[in-house]
Protein backbone atom coordinates (compact mmCIF):
# COMPACT_ATOMS: atom_id res chain seq x y z
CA UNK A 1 46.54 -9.03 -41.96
CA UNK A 2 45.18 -9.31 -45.51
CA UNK A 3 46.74 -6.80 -47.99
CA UNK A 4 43.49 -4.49 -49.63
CA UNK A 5 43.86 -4.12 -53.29
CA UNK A 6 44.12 -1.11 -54.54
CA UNK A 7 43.00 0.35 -58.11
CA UNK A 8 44.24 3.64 -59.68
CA UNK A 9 43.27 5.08 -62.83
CA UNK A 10 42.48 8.11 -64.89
CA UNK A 11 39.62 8.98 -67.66
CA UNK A 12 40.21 12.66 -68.39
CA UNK A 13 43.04 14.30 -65.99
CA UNK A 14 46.51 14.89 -66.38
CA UNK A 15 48.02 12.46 -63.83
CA UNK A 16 48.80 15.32 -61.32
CA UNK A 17 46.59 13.60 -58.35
CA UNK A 18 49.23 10.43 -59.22
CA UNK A 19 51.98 12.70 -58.88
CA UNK A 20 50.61 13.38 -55.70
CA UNK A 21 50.16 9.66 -54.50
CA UNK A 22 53.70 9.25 -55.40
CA UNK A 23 54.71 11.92 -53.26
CA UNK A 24 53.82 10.21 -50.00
CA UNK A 25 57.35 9.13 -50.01
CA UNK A 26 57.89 7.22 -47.12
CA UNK A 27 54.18 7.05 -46.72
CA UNK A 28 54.32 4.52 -49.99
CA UNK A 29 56.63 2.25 -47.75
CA UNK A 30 54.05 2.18 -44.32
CA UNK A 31 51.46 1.47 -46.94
CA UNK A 32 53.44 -1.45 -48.75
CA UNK A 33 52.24 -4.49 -46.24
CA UNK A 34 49.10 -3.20 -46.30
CA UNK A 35 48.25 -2.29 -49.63
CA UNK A 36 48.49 -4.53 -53.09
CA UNK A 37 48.17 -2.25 -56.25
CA UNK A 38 46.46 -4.49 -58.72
CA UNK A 39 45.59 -1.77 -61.21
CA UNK A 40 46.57 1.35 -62.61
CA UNK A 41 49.56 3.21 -64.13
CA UNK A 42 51.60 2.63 -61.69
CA UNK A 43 51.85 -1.01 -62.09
CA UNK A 44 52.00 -3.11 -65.66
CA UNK A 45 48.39 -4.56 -65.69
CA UNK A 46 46.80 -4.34 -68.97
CA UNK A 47 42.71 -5.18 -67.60
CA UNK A 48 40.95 -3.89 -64.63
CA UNK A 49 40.51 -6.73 -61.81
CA UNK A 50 37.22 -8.76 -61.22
CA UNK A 51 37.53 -7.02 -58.21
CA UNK A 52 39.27 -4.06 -56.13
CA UNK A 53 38.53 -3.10 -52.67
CA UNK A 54 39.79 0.65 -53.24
CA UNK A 55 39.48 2.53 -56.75
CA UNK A 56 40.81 5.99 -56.40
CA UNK A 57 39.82 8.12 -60.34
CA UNK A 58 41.42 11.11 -61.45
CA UNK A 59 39.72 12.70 -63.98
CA UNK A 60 36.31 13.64 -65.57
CA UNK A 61 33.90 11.86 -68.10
CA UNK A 62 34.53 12.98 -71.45
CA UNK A 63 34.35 10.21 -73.91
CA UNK A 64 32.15 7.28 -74.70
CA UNK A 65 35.33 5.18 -73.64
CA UNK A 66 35.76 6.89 -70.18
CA UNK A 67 31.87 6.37 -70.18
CA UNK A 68 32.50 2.76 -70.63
CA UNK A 69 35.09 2.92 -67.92
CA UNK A 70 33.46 3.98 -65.24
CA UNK A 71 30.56 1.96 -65.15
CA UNK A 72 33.10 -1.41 -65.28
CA UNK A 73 35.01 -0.06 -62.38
CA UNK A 74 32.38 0.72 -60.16
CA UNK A 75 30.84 -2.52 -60.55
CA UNK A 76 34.16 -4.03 -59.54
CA UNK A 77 35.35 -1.88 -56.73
CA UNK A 78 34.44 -1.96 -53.27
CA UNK A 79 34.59 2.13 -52.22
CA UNK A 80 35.02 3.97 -55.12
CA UNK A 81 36.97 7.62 -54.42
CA UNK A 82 36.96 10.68 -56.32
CA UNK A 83 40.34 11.85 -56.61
CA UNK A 84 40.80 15.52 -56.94
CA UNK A 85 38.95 18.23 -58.98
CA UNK A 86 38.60 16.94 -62.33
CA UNK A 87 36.63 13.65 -61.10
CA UNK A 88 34.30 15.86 -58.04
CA UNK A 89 33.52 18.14 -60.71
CA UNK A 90 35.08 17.75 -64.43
CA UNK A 91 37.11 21.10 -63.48
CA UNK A 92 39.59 21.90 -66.27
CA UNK A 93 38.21 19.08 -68.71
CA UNK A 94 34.74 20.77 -68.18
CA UNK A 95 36.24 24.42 -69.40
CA UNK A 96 35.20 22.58 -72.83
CA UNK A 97 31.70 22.27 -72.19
CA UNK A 98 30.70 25.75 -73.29
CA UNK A 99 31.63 24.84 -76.78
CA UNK A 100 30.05 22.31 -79.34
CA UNK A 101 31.99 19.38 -79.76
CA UNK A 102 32.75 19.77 -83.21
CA UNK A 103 34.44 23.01 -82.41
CA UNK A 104 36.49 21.18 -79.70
CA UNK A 105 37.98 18.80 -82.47
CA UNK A 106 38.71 21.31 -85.02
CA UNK A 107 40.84 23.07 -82.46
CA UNK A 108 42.40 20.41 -80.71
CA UNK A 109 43.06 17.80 -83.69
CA UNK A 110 42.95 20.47 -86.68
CA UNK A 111 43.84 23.93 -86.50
CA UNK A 112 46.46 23.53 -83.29
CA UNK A 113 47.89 20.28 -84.63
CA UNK A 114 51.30 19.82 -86.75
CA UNK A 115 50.73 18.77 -90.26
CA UNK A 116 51.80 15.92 -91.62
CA UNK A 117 55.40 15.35 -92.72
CA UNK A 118 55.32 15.78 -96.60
CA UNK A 119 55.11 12.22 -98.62
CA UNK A 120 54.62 10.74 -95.12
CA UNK A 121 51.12 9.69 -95.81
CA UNK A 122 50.41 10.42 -92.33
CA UNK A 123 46.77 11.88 -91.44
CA UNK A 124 47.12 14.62 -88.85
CA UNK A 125 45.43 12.59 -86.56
CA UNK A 126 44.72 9.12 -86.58
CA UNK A 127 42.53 8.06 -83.30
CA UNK A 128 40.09 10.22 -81.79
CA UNK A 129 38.23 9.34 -78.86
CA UNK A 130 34.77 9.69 -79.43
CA UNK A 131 33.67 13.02 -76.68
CA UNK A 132 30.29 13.07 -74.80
CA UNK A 133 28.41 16.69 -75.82
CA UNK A 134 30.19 17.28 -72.12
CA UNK A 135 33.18 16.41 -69.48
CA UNK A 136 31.13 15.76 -66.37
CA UNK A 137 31.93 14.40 -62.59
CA UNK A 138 32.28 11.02 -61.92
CA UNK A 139 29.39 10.71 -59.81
CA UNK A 140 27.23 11.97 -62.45
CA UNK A 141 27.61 8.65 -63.86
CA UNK A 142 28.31 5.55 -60.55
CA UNK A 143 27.89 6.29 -57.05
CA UNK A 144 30.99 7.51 -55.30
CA UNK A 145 31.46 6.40 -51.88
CA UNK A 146 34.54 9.29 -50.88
CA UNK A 147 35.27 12.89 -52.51
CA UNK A 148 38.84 13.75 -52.27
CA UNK A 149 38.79 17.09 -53.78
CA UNK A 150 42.16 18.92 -54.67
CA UNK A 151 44.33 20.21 -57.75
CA UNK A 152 45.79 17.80 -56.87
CA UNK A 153 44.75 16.51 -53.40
CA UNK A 154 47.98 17.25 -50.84
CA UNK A 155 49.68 13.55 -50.12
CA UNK A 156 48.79 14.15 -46.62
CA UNK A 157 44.96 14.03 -47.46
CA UNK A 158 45.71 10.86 -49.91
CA UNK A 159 47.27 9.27 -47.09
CA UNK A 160 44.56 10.08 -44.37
CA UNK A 161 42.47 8.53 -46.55
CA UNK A 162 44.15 5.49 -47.25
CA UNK A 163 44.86 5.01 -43.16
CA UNK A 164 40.74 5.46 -42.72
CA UNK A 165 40.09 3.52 -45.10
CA UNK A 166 42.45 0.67 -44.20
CA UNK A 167 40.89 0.71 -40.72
CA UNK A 168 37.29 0.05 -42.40
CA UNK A 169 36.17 3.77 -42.00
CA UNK A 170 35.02 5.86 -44.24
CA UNK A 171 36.93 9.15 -44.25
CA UNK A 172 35.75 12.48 -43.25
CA UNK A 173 37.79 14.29 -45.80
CA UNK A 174 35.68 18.02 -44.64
CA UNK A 175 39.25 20.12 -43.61
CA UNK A 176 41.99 17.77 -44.69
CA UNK A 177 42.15 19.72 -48.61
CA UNK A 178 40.19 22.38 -50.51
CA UNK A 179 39.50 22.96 -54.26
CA UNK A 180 42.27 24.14 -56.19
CA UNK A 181 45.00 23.05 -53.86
């Protein structure tokens, strides 16, 4: 049997729903002959693939970049999943969204950040990712084919939904994980 590939990645999250995918254990090992990870943080590719049969994404839209992002990956994956909270419905990147952007910066990058080392030239911050007005859902922006909702998703839901999908089903996820847990 052909191996599916299998794309990972995250726009705004904090990796938890990876943390999660790496605690299917033994899971990770009945998946191995079935399943070849050709992107994501979990393996050393720098580009995402012409193409992917699986694309699981953490996180919300929040910056032109992640804007960018997702509209590459969809066109390249096959079934495209939502992978906990913060991609079904921006969730703790979204608690932003009642402020203006500018205010978001001056907080994040200004008042709450260190200051420079004295005489080290250094700016206080160097790069910042240009933000939408908003952090929104994924499927605000590409068509998602699977929710897996989840703060983050249980392993046992991640690897229901790997098995379904492997067998050329599209999961019903309804009772396998909630919001927030």
């Amino acid at each position: 049997m052909a191996k599916i590939g299998l794309a990972t990645t995250w726009l705004d999250g904090c990796s938890g729903c990876h943390m999660s995918f790496l605690d299917l254990d033994e899971g990770l090992i009945a998946l191995a002959d079935k399943v070849e990870i050709v992107y994501g943080p979990l393996v050393d590719y720098k580009t995402f693939p012409e193409h992917a049969d699986v694309t699981l994404v953490e996180g919300a839209v929040s910056s032109e970049a992640d804007k960018k992002n997702i509209l590459n990956i969809r066109a390249r994956s096959g079934v495209l999943v939502s992978f906990g909270d913060c991609a079904v419905t921006a969730n703790v990147p979204g608690m932003r969204n009642r402020y203006p952007v500018e205010a978001v910066l001056q907080r994040g990058y200004v008042e709450n950040a260190e200051p420079p080392l004295a005489g080290s030239g250094e700016a206080a911050f160097q790069v910042v990712p240009q933000l939408c007005p908003h952090a929104r859902p994924v499927h605000e922006f590409v068509h998602v084919d699977v929710f897996l909702p989840g703060c983050p998703p249980p392993p046992e839901a991640i690897f229901y939904l790997l098995q379904e999908l492997l067998a050329g089903r599209i999961p019903d996820m309804r009772g396998r994980t909630r919001f927030g847990a």
